[in-house]
C-alpha atoms as a PDB file:
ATOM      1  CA  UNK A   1     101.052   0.902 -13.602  1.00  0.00           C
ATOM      2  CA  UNK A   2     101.707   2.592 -17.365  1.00  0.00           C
ATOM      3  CA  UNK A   3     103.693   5.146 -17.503  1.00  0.00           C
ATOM      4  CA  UNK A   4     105.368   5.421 -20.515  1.00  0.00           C
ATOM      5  CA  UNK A   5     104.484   3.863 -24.421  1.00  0.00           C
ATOM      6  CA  UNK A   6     107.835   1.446 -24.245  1.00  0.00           C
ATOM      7  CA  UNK A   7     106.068   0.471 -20.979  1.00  0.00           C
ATOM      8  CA  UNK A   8     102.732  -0.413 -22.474  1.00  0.00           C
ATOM      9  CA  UNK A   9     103.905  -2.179 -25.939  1.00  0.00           C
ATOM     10  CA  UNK A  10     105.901  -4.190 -23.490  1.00  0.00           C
ATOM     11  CA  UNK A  11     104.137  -4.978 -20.702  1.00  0.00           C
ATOM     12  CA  UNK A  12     100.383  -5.037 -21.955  1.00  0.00           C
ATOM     13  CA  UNK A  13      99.005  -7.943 -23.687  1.00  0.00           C
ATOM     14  CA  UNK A  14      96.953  -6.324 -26.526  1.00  0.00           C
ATOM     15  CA  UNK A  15      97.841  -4.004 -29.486  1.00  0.00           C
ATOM     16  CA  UNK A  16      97.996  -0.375 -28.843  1.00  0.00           C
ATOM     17  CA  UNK A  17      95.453   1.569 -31.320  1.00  0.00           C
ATOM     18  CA  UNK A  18      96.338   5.018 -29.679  1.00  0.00           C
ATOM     19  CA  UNK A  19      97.235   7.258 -26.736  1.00  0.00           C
ATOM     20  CA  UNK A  20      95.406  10.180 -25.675  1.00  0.00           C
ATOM     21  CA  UNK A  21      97.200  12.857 -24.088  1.00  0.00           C
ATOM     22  CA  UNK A  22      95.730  14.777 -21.478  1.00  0.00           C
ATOM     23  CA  UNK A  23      93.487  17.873 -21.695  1.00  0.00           C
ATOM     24  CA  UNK A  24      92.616  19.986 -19.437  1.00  0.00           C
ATOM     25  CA  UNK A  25      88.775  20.836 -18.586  1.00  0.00           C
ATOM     26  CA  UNK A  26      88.558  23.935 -18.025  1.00  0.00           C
ATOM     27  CA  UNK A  27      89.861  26.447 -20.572  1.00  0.00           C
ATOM     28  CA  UNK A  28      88.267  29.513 -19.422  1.00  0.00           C
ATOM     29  CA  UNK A  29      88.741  31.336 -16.170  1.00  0.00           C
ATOM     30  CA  UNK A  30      85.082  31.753 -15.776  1.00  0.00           C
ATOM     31  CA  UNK A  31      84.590  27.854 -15.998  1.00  0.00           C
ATOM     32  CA  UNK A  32      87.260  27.730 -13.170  1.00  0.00           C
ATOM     33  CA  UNK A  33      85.800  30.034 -11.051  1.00  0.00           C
ATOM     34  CA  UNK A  34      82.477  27.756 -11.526  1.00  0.00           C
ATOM     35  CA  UNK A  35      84.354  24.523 -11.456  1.00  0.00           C
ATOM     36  CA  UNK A  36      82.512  23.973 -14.374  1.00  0.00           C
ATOM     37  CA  UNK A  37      83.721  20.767 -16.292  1.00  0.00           C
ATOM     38  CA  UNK A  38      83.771  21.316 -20.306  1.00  0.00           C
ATOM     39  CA  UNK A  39      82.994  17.810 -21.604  1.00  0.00           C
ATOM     40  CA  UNK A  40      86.609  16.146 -23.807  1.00  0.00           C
ATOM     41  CA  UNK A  41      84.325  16.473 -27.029  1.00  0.00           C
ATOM     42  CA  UNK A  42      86.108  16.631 -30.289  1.00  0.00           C
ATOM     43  CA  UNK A  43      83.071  18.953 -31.321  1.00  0.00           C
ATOM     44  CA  UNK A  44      84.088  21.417 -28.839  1.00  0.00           C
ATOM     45  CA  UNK A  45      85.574  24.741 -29.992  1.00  0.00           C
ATOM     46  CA  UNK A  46      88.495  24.874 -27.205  1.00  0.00           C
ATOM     47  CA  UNK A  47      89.872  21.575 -26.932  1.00  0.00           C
ATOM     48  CA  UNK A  48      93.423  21.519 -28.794  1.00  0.00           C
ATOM     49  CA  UNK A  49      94.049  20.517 -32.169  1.00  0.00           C
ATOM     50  CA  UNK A  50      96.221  17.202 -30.908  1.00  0.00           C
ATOM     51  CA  UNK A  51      93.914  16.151 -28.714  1.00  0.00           C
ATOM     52  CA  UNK A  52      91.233  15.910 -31.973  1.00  0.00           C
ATOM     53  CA  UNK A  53      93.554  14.200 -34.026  1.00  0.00           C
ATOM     54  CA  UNK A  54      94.644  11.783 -31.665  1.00  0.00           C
ATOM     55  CA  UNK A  55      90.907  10.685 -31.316  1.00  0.00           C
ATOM     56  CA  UNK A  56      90.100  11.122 -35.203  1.00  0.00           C
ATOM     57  CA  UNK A  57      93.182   8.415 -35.081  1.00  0.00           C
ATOM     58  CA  UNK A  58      92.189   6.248 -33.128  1.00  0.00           C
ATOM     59  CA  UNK A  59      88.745   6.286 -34.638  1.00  0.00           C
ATOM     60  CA  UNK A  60      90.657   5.808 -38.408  1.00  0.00           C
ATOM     61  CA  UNK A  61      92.607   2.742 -36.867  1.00  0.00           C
ATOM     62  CA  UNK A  62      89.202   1.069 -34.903  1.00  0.00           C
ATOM     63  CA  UNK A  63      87.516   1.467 -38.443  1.00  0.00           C
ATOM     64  CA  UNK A  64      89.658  -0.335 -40.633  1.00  0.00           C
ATOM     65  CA  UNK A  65      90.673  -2.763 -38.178  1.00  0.00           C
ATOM     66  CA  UNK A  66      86.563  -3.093 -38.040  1.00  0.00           C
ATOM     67  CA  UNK A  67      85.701  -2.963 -41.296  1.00  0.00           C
ATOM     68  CA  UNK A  68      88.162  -5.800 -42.742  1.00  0.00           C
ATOM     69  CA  UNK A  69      86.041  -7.716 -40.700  1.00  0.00           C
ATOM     70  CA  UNK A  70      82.546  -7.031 -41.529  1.00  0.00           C
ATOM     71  CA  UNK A  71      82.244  -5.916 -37.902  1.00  0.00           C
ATOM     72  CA  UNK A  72      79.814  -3.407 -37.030  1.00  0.00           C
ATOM     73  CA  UNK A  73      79.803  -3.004 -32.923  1.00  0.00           C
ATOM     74  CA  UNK A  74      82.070  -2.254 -30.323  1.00  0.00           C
ATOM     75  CA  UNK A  75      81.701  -2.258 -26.819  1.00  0.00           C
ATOM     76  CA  UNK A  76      84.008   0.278 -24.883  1.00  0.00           C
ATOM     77  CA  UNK A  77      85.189  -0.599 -21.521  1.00  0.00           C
ATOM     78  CA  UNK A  78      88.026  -0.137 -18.805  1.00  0.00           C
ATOM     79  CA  UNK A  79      89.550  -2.137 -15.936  1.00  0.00           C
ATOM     80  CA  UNK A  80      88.192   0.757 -13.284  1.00  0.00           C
ATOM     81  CA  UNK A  81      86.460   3.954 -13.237  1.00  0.00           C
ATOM     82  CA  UNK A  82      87.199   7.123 -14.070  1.00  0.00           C
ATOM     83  CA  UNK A  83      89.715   5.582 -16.870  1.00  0.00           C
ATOM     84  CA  UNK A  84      87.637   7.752 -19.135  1.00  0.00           C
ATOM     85  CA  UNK A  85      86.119   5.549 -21.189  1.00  0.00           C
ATOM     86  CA  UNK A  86      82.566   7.424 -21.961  1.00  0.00           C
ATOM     87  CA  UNK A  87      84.710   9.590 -23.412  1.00  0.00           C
ATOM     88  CA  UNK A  88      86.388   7.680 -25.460  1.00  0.00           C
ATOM     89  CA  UNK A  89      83.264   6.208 -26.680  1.00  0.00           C
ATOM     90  CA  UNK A  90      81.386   9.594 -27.379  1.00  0.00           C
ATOM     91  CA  UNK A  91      84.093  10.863 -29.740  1.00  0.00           C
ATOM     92  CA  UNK A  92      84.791   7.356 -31.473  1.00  0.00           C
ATOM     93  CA  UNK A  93      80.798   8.074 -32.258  1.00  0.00           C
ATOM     94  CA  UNK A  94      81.546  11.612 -33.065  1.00  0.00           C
ATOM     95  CA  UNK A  95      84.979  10.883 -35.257  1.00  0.00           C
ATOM     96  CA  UNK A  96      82.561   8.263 -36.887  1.00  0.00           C
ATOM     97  CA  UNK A  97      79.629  10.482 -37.756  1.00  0.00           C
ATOM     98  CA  UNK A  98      82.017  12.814 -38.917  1.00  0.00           C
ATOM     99  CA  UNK A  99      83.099  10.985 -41.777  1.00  0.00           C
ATOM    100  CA  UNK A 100      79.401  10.551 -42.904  1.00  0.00           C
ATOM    101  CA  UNK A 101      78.712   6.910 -41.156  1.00  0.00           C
ATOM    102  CA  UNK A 102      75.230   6.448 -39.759  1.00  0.00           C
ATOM    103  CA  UNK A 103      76.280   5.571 -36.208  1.00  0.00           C
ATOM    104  CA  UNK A 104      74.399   4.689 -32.989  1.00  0.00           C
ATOM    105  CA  UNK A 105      75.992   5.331 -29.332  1.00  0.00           C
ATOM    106  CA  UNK A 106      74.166   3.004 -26.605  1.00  0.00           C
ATOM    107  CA  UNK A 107      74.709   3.860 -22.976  1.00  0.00           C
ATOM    108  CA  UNK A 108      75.007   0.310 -21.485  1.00  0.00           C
ATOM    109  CA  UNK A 109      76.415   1.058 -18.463  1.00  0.00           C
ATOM    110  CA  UNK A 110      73.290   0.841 -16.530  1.00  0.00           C
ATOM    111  CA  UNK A 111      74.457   1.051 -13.226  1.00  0.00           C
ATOM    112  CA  UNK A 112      76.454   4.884 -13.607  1.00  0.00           C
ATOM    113  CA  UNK A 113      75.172   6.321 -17.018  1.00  0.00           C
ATOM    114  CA  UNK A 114      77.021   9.150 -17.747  1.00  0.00           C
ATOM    115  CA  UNK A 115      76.686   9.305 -21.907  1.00  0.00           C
ATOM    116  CA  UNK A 116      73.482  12.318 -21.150  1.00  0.00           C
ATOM    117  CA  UNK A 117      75.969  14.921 -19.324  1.00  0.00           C
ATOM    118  CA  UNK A 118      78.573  14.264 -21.848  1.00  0.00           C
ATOM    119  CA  UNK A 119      76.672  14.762 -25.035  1.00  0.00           C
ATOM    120  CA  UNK A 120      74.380  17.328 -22.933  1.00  0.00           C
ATOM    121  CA  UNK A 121      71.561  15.882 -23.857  1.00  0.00           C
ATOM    122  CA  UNK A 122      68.247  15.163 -21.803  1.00  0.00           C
ATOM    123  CA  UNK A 123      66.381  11.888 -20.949  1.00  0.00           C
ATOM    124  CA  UNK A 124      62.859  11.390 -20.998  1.00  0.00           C
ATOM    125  CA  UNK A 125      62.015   9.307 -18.235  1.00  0.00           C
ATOM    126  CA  UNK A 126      59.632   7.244 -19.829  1.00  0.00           C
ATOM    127  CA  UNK A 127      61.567   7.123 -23.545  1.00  0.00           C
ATOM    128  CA  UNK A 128      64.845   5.882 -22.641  1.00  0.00           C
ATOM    129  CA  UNK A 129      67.294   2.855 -23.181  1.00  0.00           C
ATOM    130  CA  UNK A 130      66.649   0.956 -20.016  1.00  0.00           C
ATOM    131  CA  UNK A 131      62.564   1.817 -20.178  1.00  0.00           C
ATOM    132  CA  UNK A 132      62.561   0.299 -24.054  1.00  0.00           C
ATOM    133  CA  UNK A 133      64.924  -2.914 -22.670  1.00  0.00           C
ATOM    134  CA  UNK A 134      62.129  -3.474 -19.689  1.00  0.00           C
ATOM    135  CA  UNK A 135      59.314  -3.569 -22.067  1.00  0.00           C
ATOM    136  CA  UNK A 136      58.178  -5.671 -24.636  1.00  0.00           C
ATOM    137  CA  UNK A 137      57.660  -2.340 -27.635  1.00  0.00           C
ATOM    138  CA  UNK A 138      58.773  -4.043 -30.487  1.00  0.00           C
ATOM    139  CA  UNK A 139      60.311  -0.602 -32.310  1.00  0.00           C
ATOM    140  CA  UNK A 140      63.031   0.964 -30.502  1.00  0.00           C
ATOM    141  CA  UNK A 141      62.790   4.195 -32.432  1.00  0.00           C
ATOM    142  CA  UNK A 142      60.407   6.164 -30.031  1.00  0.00           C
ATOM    143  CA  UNK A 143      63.199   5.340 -27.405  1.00  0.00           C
ATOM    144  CA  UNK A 144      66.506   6.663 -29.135  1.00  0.00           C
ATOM    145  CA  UNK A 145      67.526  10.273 -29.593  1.00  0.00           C
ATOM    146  CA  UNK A 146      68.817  11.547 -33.028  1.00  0.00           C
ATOM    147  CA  UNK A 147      70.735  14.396 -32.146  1.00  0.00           C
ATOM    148  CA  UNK A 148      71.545  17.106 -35.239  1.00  0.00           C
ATOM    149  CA  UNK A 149      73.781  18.545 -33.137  1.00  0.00           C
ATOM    150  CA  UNK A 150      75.984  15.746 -33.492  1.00  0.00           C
ATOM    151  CA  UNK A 151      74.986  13.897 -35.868  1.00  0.00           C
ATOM    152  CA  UNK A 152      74.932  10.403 -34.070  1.00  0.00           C
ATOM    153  CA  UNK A 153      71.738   8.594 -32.940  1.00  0.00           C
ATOM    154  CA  UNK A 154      72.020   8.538 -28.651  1.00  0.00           C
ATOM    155  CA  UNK A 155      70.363   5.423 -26.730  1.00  0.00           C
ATOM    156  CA  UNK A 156      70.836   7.101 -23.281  1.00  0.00           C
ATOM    157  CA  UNK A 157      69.273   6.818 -19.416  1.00  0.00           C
ATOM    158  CA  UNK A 158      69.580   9.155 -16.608  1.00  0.00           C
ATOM    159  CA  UNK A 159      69.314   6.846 -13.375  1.00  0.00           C
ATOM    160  CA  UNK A 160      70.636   3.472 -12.588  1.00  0.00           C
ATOM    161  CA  UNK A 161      68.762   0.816 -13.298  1.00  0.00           C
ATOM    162  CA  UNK A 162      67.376  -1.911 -11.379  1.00  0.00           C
ATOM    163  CA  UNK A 163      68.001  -5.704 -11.245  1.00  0.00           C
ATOM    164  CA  UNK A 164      70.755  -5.204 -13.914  1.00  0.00           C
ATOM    165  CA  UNK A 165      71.198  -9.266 -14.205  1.00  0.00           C
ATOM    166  CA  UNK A 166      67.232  -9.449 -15.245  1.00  0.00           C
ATOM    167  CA  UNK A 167      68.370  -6.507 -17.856  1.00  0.00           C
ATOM    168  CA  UNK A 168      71.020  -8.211 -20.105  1.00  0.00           C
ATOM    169  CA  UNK A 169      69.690 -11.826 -19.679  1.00  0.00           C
ATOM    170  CA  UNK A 170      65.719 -11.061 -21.254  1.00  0.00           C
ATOM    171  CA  UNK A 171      67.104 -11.011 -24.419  1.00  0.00           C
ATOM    172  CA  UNK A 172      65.843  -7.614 -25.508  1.00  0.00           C
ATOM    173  CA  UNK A 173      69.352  -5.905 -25.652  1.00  0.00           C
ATOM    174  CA  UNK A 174      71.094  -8.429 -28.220  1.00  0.00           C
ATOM    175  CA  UNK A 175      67.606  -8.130 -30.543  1.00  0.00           C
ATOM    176  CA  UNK A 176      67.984  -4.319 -30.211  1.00  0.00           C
ATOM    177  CA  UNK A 177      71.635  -4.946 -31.442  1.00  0.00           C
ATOM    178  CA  UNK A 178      70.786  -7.218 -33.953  1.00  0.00           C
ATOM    179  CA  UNK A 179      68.072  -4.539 -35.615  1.00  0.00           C
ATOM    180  CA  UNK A 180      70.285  -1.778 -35.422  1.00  0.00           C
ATOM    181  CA  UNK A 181      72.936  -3.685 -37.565  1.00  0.00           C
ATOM    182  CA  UNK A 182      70.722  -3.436 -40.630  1.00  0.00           C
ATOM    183  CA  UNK A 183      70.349   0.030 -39.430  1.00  0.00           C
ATOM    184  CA  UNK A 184      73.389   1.417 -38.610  1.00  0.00           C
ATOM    185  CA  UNK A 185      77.221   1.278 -40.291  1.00  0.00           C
ATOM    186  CA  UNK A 186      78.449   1.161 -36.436  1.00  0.00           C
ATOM    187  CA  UNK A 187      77.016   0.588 -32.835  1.00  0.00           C
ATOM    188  CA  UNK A 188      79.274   1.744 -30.039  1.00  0.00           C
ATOM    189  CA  UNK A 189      78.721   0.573 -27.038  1.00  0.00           C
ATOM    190  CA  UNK A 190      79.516   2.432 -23.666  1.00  0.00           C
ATOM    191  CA  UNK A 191      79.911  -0.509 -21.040  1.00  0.00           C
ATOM    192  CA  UNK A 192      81.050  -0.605 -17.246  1.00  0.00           C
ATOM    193  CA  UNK A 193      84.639  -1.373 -15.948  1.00  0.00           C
ATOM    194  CA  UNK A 194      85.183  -4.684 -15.434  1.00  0.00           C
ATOM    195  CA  UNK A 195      86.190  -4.641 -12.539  1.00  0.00           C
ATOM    196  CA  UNK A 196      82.807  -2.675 -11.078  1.00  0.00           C
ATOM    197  CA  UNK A 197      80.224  -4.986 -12.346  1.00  0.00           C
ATOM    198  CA  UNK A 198      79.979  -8.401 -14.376  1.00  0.00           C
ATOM    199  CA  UNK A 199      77.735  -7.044 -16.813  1.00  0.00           C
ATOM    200  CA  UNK A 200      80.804  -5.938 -19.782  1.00  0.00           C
ATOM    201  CA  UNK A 201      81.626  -9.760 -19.879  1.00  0.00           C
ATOM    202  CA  UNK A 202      77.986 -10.236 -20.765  1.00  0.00           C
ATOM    203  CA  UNK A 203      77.523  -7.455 -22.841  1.00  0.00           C
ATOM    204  CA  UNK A 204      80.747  -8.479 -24.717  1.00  0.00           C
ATOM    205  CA  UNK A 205      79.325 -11.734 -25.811  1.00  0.00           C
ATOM    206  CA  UNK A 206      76.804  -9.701 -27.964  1.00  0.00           C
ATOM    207  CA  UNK A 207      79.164  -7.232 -29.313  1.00  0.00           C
ATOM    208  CA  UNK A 208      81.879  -7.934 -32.371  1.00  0.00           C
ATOM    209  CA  UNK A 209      84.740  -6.817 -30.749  1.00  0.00           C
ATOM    210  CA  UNK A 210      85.568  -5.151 -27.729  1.00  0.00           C
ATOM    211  CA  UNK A 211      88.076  -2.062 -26.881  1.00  0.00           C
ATOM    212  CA  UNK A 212      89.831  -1.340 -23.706  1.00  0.00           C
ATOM    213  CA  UNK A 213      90.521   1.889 -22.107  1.00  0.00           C
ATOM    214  CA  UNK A 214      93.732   1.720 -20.295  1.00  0.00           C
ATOM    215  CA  UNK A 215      94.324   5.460 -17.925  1.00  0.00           C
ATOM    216  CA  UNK A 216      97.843   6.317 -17.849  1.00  0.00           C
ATOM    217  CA  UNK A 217      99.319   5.583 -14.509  1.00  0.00           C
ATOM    218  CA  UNK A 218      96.308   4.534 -13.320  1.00  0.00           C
ATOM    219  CA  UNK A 219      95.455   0.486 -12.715  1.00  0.00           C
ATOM    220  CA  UNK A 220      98.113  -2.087 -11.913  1.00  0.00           C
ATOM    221  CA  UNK A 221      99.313  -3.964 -14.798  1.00  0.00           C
ATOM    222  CA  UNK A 222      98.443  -7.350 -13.597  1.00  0.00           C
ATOM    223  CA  UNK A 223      94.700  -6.170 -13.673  1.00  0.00           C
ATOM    224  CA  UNK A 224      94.973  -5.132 -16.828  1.00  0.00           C
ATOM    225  CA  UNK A 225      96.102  -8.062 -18.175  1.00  0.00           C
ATOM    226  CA  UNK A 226      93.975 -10.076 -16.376  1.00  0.00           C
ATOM    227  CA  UNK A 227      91.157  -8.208 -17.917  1.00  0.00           C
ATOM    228  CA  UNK A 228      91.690  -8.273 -21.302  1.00  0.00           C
ATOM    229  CA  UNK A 229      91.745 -12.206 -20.920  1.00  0.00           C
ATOM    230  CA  UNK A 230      88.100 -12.145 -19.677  1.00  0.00           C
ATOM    231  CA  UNK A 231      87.275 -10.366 -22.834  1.00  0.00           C
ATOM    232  CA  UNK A 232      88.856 -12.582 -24.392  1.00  0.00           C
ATOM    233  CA  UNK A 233      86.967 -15.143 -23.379  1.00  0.00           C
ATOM    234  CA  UNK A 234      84.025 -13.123 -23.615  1.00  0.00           C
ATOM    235  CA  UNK A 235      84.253 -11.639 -26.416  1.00  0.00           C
ATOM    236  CA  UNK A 236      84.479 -12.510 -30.242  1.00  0.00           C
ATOM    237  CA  UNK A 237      87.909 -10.260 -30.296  1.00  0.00           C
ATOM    238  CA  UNK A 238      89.722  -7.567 -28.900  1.00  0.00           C
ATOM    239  CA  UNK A 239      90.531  -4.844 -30.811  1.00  0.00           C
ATOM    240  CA  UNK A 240      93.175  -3.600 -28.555  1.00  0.00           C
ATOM    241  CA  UNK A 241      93.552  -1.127 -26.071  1.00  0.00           C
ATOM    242  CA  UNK A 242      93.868   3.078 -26.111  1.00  0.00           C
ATOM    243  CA  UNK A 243      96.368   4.672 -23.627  1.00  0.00           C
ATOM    244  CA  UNK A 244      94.189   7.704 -22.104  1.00  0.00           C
ATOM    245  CA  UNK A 245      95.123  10.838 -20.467  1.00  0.00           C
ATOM    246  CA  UNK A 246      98.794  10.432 -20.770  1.00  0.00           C
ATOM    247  CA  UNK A 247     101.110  13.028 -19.690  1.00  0.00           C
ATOM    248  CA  UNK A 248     104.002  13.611 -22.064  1.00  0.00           C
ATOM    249  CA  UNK A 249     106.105  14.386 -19.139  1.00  0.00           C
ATOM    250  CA  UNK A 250     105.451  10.185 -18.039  1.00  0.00           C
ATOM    251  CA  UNK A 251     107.608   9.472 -21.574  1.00  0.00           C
END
């Protein structure tokens, strides 16, 4: 596994945009007596001031690396779960909108969508991503969420979908891409681990580059690796990778 930065710009086949370093949750002692988990937001009040700039960063190096390349959507994936990678994707859409870009955020992992509890938001059950991508509506507007709160425009669904395969292969999710292009300055994509599902390799195909989240400690190297190769074959590009909730202790 990773467990240090020498280890990772040595042993990892990709560029290194940034490393995360672990927060903690739960800042208040009534949110541990609850067990309540405060969502890793960069909006939110009581996460730490490196832990923002880390992500406001990463988000600085994924836009210029994007934008010297006319690209305008990235899907964000992992090799396994809880890597963290909805995170990652909700404050790349955050750090984006914060510097005035018109940006939409597109749960695409249909099988465990998660992108509704972290930007606390709630899904209509009959105006939602995977309703508009079963249907045949032409105007995906009624079906996406602009949120003031955040400033970002949410495509988000609350249960897993069904016959996933059926889902990415009508064509209705690279036309919604396509549209939001002339819509939007950026379209970030939260996808599933590759390892959990086939459906990132196909969703990477419609994307312009692609961004691995890599948990510290976490997944054998080998898989890794052997991941960012099927994006790579997948996938226009790879953008690199972000080293997530690393201890500094690990260095």
């Amino acid at each position: 596994t990773v467990k240090t930065t020498k280890s990772v710009q040595r042993r990892i086949d990709a560029r290194l945009l940034r490393t995360i370093k672990h927060e903690v949750k739960n800042k208040t002692l009534r949110s541990k007596i609850r067990r309540k988990n405060s969502t890793l937001l960069i909006t939110n009040a009581l996460m730490k001031r490196d832990f923002i700039e880390e992500n406001l960063s990463l988000c600085s190096k994924l836009e210029y690396h994007m934008r010297k390349r006319g690209q305008k959507v990235v899907m964000v994936t992992s090799v396994g779960e809880n890597e963290g990678k909805s995170t990652i994707a909700a404050n790349l859409a955050l750090a984006l909108a914060q510097k005035n870009r018109r940006v939409v955020l597109l749960d695409c992992d249909f099988r465990k969508p998660a992108l509704h509890k972290i930007m606390e938001v709630s899904v209509d059950k009959e105006k939602n991503l995977t309703t508009y991508l079963q249907q045949e509506d032409a105007d995906p507007t009624p079906y996406l969420l602009d949120t003031k709160k955040h400033g970002v425009t949410l495509g988000v669904s609350r249960n897993p979908g069904r016959n996933i395969a059926k889902l990415l292969n009508n064509g209705r999710l690279p036309a919604l891409l396509q549209q939001l292009r002339t819509q939007a300055d950026y379209v970030v994509l939260d996808t599933p681990p590759m390892l959990a599902a086939p459906d990132a390799e196909a969703i990477a195909a419609m994307a312009d580059t692609a961004l691995l989240v890599v948990r510290s400690d976490f997944m054998p190297i080998d898989a890794i690796n052997e991941c960012l190769d099927r994006l790579r074959r997948s996938s226009p590009e790879v953008s690199g990778f972000v080293l997530n909730n690393h201890y500094t202790s690990l260095r």
